[in-house]
PDB file of N, CA and C in Angstrom:
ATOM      1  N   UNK A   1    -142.251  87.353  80.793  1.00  0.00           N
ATOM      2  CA  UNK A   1    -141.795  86.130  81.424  1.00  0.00           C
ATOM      3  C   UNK A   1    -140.298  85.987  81.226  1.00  0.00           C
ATOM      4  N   UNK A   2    -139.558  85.690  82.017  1.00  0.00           N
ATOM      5  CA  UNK A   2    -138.072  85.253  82.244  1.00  0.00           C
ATOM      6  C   UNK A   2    -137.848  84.126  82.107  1.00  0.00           C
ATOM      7  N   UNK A   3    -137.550  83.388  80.985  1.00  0.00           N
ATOM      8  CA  UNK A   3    -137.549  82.442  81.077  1.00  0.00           C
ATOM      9  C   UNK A   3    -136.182  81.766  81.825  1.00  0.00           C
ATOM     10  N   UNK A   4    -135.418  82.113  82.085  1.00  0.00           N
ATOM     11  CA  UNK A   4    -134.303  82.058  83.019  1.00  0.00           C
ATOM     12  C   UNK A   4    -134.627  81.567  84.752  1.00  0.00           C
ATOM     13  N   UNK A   5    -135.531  82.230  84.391  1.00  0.00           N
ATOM     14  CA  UNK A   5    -136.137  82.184  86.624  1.00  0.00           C
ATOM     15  C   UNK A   5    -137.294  81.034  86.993  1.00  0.00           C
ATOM     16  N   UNK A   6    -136.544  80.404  87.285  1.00  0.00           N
ATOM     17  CA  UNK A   6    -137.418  78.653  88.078  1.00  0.00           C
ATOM     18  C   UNK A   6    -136.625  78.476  88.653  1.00  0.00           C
ATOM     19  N   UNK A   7    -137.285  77.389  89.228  1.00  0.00           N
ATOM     20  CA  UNK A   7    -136.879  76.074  90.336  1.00  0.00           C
ATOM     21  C   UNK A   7    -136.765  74.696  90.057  1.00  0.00           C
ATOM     22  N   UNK A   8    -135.207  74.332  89.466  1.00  0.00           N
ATOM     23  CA  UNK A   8    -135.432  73.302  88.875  1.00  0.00           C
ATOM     24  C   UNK A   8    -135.212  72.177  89.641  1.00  0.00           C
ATOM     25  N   UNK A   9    -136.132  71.031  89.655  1.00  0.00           N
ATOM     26  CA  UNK A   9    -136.531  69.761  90.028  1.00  0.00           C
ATOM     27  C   UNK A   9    -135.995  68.773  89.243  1.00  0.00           C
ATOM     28  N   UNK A  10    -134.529  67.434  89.649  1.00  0.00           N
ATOM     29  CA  UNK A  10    -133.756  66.860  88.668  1.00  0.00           C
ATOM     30  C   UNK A  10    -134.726  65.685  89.463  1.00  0.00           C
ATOM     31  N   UNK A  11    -135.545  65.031  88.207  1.00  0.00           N
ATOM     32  CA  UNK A  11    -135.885  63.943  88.361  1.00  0.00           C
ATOM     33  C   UNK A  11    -134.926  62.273  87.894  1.00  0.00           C
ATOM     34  N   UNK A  12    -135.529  61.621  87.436  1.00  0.00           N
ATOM     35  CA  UNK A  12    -134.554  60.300  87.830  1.00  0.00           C
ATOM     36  C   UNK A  12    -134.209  60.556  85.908  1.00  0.00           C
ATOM     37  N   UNK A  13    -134.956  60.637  85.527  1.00  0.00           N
ATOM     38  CA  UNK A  13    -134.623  60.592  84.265  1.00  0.00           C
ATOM     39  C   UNK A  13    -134.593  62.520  83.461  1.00  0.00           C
ATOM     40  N   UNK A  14    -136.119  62.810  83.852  1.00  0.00           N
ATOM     41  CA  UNK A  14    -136.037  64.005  83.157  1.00  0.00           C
ATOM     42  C   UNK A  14    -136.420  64.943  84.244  1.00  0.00           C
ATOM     43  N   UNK A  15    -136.477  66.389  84.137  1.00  0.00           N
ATOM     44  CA  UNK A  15    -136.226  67.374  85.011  1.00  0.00           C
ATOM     45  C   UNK A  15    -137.819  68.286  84.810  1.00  0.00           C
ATOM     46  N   UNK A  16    -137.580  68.708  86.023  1.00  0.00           N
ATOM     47  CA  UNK A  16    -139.004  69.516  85.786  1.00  0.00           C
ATOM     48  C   UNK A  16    -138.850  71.117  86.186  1.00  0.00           C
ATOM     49  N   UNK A  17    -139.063  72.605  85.598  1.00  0.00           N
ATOM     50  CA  UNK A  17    -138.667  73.399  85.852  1.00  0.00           C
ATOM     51  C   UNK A  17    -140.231  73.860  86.328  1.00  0.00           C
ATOM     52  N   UNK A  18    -140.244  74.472  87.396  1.00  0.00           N
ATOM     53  CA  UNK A  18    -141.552  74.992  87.778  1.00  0.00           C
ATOM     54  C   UNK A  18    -141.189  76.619  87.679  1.00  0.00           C
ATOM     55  N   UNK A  19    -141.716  77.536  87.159  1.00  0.00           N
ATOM     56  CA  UNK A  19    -142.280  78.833  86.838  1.00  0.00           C
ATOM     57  C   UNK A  19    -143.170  79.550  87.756  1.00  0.00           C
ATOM     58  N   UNK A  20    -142.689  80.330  88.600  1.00  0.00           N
ATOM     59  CA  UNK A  20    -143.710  80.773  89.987  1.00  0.00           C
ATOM     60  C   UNK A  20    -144.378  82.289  89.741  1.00  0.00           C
ATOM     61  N   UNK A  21    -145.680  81.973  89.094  1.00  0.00           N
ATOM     62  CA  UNK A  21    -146.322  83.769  88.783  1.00  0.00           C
ATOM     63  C   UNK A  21    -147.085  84.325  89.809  1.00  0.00           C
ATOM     64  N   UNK A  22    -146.477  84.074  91.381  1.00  0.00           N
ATOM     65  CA  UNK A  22    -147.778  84.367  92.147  1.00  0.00           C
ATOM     66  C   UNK A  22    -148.759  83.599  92.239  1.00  0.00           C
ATOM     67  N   UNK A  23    -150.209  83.645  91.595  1.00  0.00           N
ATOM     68  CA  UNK A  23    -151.300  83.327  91.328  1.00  0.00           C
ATOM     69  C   UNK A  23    -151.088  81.673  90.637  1.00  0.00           C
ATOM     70  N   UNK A  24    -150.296  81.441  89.746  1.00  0.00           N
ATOM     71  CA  UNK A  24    -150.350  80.274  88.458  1.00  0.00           C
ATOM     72  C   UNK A  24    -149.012  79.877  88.715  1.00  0.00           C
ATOM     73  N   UNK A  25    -148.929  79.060  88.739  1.00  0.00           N
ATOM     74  CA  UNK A  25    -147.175  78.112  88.761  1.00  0.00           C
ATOM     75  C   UNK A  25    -147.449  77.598  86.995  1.00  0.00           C
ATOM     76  N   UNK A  26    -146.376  77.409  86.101  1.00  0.00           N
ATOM     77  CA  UNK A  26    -146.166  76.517  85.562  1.00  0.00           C
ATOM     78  C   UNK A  26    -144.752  75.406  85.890  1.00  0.00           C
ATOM     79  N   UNK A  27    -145.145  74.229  85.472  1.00  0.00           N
ATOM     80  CA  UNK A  27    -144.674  73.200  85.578  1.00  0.00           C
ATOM     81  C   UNK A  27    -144.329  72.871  84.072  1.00  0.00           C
ATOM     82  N   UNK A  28    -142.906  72.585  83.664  1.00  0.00           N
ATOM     83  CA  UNK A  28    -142.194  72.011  82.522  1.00  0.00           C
ATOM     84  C   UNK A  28    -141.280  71.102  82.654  1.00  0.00           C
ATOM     85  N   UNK A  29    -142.204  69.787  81.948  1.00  0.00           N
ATOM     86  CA  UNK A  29    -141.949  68.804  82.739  1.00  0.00           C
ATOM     87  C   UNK A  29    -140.857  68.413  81.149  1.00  0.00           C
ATOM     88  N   UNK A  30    -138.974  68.009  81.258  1.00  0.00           N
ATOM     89  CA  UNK A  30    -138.250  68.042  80.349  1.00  0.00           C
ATOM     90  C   UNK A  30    -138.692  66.409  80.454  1.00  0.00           C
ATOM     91  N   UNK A  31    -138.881  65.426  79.412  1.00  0.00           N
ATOM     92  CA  UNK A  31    -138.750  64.277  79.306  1.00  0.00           C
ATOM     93  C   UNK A  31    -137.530  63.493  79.043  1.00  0.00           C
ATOM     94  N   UNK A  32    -136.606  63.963  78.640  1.00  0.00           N
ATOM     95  CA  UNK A  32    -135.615  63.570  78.272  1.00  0.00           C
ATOM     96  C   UNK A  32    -135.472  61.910  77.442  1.00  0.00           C
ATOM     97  N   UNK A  33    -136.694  62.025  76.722  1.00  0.00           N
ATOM     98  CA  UNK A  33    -136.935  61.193  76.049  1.00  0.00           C
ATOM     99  C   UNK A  33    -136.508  61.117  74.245  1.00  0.00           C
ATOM    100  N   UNK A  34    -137.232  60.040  73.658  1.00  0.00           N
ATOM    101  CA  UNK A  34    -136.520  60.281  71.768  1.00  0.00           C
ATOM    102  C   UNK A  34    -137.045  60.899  70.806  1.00  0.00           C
ATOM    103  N   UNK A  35    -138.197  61.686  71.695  1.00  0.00           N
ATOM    104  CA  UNK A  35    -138.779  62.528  70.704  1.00  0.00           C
ATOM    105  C   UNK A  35    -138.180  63.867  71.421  1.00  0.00           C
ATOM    106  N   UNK A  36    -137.425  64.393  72.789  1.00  0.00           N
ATOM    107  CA  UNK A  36    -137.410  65.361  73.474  1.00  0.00           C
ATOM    108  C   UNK A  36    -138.548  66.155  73.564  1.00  0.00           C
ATOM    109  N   UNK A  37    -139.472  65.272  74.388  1.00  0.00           N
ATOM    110  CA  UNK A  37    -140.602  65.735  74.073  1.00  0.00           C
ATOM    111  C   UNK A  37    -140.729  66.654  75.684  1.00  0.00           C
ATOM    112  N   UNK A  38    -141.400  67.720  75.906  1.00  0.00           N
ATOM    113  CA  UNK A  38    -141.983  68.602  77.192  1.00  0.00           C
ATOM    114  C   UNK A  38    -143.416  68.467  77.414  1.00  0.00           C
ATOM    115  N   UNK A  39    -143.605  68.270  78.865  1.00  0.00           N
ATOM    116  CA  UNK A  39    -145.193  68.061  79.533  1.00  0.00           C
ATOM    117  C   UNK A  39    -145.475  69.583  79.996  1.00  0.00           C
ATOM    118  N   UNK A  40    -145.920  70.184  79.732  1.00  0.00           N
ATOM    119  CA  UNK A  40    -146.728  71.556  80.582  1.00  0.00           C
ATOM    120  C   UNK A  40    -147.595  71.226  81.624  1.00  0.00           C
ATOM    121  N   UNK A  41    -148.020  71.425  82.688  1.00  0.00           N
ATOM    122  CA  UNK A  41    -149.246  71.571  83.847  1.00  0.00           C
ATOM    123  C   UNK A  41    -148.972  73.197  84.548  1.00  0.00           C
ATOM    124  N   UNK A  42    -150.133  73.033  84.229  1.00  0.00           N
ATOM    125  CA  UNK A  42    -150.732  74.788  85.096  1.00  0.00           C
ATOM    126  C   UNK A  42    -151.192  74.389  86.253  1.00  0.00           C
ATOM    127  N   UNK A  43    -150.810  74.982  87.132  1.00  0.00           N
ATOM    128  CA  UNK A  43    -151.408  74.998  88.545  1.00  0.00           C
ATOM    129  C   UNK A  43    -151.916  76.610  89.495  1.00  0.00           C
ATOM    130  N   UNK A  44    -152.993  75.910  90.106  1.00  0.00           N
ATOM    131  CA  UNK A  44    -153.345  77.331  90.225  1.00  0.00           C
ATOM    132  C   UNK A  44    -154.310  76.858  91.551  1.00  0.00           C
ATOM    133  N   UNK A  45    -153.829  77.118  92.913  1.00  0.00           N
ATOM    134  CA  UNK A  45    -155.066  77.089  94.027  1.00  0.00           C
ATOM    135  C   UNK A  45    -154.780  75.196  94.485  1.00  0.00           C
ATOM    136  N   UNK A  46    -153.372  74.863  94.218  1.00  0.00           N
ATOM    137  CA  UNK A  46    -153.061  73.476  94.347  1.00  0.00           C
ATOM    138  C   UNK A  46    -154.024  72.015  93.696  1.00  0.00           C
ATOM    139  N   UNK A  47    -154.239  73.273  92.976  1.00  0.00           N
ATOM    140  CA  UNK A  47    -155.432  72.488  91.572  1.00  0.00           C
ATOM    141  C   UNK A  47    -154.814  72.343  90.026  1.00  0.00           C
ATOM    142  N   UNK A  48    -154.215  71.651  89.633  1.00  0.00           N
ATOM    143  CA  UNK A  48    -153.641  71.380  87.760  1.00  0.00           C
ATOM    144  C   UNK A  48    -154.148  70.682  86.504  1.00  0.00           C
ATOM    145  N   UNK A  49    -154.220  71.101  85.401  1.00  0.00           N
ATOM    146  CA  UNK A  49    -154.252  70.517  84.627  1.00  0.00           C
ATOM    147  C   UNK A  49    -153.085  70.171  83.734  1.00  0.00           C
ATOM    148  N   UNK A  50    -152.761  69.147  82.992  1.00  0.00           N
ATOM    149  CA  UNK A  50    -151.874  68.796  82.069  1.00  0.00           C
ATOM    150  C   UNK A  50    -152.029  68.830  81.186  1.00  0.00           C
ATOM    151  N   UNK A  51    -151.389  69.941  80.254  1.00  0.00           N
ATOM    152  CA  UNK A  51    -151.666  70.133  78.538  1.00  0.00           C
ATOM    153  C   UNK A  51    -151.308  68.941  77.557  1.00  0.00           C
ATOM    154  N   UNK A  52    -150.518  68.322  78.324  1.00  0.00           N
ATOM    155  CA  UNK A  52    -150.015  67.403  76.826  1.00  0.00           C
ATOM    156  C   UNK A  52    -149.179  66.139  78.447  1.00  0.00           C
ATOM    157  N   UNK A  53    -150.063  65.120  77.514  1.00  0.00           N
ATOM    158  CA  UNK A  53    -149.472  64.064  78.731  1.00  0.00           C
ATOM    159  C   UNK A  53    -147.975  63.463  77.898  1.00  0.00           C
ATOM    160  N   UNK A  54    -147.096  62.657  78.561  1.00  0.00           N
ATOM    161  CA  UNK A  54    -145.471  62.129  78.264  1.00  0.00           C
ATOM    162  C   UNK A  54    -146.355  60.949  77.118  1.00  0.00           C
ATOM    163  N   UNK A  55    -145.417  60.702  76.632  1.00  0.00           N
ATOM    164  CA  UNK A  55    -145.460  59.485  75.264  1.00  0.00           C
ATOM    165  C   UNK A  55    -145.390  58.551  75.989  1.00  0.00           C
ATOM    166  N   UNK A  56    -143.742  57.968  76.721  1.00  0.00           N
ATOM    167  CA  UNK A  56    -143.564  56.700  76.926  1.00  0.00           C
ATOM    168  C   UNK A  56    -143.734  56.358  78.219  1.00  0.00           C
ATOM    169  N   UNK A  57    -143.579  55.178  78.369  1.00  0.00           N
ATOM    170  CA  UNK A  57    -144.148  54.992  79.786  1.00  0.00           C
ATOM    171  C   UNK A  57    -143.318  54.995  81.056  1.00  0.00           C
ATOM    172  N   UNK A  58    -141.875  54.947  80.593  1.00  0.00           N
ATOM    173  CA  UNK A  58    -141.279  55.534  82.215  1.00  0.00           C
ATOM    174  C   UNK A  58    -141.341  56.987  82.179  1.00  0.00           C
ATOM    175  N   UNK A  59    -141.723  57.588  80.932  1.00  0.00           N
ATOM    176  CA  UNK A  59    -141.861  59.242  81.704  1.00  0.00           C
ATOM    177  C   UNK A  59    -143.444  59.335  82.345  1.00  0.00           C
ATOM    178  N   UNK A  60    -144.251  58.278  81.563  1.00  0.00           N
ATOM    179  CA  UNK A  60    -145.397  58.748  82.481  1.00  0.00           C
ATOM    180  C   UNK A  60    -145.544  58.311  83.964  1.00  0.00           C
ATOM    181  N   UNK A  61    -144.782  56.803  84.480  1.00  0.00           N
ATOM    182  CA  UNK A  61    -144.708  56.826  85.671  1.00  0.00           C
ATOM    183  C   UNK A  61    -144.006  57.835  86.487  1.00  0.00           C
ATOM    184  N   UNK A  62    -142.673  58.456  85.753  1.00  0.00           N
ATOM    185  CA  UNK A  62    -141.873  59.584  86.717  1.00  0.00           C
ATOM    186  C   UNK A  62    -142.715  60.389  86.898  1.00  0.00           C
ATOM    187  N   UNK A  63    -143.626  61.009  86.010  1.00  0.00           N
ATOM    188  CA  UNK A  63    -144.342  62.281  85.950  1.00  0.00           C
ATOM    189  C   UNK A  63    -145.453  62.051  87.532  1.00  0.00           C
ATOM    190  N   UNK A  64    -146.168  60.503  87.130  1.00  0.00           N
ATOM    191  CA  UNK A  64    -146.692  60.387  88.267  1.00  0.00           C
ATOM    192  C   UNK A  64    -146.148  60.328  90.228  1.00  0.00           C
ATOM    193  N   UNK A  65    -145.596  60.164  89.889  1.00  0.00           N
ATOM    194  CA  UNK A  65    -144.161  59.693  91.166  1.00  0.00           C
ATOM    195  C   UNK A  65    -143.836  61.305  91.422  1.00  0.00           C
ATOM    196  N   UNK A  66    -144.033  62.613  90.217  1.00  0.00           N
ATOM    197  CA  UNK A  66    -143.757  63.778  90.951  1.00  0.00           C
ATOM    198  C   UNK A  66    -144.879  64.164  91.336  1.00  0.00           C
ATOM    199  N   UNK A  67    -146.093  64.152  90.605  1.00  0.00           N
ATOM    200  CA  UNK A  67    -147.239  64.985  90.911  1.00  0.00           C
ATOM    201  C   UNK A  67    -148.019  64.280  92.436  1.00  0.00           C
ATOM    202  N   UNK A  68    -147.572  62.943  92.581  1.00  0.00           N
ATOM    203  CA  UNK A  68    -148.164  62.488  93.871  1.00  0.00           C
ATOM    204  C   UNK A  68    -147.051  62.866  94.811  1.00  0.00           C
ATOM    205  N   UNK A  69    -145.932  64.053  94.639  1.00  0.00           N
ATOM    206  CA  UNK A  69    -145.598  64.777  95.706  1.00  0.00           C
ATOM    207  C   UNK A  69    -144.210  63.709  96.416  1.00  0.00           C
ATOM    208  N   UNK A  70    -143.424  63.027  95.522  1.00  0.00           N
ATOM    209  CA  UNK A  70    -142.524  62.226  96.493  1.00  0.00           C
ATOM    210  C   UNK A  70    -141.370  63.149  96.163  1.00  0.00           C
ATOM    211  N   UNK A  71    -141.349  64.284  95.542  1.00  0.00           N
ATOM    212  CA  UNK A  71    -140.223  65.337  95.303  1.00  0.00           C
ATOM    213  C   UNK A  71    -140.591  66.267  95.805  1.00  0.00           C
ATOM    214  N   UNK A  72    -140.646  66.368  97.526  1.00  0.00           N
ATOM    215  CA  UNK A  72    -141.238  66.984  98.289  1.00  0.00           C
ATOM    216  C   UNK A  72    -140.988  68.501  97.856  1.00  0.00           C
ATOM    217  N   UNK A  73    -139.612  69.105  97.579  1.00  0.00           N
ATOM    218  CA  UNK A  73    -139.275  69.772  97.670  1.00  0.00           C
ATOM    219  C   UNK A  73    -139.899  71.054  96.810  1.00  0.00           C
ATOM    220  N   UNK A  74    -140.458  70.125  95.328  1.00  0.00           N
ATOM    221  CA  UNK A  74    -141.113  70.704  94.698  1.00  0.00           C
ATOM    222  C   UNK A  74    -142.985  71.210  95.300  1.00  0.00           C
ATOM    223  N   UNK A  75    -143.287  70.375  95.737  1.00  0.00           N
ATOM    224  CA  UNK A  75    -144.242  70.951  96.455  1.00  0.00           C
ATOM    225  C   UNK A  75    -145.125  69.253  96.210  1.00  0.00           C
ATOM    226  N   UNK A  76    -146.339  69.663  96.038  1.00  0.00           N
ATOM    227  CA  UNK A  76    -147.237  68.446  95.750  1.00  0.00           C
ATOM    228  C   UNK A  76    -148.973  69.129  95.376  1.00  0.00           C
ATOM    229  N   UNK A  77    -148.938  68.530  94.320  1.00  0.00           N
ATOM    230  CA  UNK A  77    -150.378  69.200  93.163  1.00  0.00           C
ATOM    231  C   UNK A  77    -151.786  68.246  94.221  1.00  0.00           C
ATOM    232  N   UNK A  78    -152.593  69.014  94.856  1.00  0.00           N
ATOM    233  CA  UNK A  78    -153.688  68.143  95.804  1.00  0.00           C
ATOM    234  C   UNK A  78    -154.498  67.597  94.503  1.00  0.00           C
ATOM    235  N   UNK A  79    -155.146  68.105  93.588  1.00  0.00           N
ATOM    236  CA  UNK A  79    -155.428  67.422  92.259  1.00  0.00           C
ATOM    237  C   UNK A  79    -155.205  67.537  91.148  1.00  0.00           C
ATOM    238  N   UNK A  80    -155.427  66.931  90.017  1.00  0.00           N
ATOM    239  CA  UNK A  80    -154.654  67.134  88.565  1.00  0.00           C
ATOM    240  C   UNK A  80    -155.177  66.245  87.829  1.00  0.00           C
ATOM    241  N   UNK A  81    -156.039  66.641  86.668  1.00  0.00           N
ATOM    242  CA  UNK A  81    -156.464  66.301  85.836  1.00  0.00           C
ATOM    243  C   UNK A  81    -155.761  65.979  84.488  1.00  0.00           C
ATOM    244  N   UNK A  82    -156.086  65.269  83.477  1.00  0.00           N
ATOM    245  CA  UNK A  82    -154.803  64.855  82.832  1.00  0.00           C
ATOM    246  C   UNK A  82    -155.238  64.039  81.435  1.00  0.00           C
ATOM    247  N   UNK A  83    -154.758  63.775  80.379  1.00  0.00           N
ATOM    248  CA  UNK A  83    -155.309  62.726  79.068  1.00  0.00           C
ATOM    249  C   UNK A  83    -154.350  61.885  79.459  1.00  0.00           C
ATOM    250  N   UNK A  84    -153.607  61.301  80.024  1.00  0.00           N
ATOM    251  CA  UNK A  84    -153.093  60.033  80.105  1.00  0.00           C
ATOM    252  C   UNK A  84    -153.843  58.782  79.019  1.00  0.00           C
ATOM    253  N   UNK A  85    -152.921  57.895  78.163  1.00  0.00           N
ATOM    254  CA  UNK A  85    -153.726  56.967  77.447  1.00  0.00           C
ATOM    255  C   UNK A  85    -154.832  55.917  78.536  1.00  0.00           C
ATOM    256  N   UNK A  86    -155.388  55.560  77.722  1.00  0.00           N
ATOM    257  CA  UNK A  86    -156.019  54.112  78.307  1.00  0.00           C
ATOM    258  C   UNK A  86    -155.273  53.219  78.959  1.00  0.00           C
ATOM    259  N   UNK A  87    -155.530  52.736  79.927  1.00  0.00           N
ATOM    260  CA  UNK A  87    -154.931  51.864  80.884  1.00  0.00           C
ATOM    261  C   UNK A  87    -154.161  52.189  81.928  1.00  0.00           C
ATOM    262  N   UNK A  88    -153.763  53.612  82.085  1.00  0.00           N
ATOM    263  CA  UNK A  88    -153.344  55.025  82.979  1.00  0.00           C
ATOM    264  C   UNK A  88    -153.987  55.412  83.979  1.00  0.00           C
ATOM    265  N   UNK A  89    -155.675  54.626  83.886  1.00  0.00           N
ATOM    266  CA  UNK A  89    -156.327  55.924  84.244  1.00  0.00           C
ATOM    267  C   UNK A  89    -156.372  56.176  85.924  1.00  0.00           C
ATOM    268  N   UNK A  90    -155.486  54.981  86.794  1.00  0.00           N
ATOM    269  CA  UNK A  90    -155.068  55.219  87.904  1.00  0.00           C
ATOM    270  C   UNK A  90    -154.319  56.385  88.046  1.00  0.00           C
ATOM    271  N   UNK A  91    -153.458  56.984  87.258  1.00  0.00           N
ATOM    272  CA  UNK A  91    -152.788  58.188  87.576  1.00  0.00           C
ATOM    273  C   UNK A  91    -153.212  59.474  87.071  1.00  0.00           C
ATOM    274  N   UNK A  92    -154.918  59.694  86.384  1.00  0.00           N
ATOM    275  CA  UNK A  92    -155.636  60.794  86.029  1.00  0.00           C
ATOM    276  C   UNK A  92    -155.899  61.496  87.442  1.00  0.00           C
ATOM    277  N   UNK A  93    -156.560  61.148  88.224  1.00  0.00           N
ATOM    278  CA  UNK A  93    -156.810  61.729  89.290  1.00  0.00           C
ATOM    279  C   UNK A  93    -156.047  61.572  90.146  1.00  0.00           C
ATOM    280  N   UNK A  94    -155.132  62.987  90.855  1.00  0.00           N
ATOM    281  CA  UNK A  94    -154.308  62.355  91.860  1.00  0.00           C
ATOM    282  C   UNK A  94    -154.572  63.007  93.144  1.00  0.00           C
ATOM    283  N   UNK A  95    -154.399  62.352  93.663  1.00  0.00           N
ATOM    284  CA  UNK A  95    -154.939  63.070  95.322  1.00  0.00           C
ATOM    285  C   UNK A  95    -153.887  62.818  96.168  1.00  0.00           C
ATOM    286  N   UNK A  96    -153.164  63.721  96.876  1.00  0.00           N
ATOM    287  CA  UNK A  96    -151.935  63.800  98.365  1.00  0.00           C
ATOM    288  C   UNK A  96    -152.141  64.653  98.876  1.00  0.00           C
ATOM    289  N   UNK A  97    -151.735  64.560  99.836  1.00  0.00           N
ATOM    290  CA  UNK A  97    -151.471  65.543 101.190  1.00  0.00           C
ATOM    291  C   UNK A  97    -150.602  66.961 100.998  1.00  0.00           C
ATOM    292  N   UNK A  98    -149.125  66.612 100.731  1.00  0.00           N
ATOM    293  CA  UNK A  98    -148.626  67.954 100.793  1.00  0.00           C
ATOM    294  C   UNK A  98    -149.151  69.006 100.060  1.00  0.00           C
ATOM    295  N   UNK A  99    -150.318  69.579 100.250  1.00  0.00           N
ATOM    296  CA  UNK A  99    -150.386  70.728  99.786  1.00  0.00           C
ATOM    297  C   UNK A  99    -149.572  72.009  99.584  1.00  0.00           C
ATOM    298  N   UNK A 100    -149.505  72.500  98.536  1.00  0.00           N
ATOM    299  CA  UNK A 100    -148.321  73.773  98.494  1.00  0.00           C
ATOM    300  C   UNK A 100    -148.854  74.428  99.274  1.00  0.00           C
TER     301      UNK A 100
END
């Protein structure tokens, strides 16, 4: 792996570098938060899961705001599964249109 070679996505606060293996995209989602904390999602068949959901809560709305595809450019995840805390659980399942 190269870690040098993505496509980086400057979100409003933190940035997301997507990783293109053919088959599996990863998604590294930078929080730019006070723990500098990073979100991982694997995607694979415009299907993802999220290894480790954001701490605070404007990274978890940004995170949501990318995966429902309004950073077109990056593409858009058709579903994505996720641990988001309690009271989130509107943004566990996400469903859009732009399919990669």
């Amino acid at each position: 792996m190269n870690k040098n070679t993505f496509t980086a996505v400057q979100l409003a606060k933190g940035e997301v570098n997507v990783y293109d293996f053919e088959t599996v995209k990863l998604h590294a989602y930078k929080t730019n938060d006070f723990i500098d904390n990073e979100v991982f999602i694997v995607e694979k068949a415009g299907k993802a899961v999220i290894l480790e959901s954001p701490c605070f809560f404007d990274n978890v709305e940004e995170l949501t705001t990318y995966l429902n595809g309004d950073y077109r450019n990056a593409g858009c995840l058709s579903r994505c599964w996720c641990n988001i805390p309690a009271g989130y659980a509107e943004i566990c399942y996400v469903e859009c249109s732009g399919i990669l």
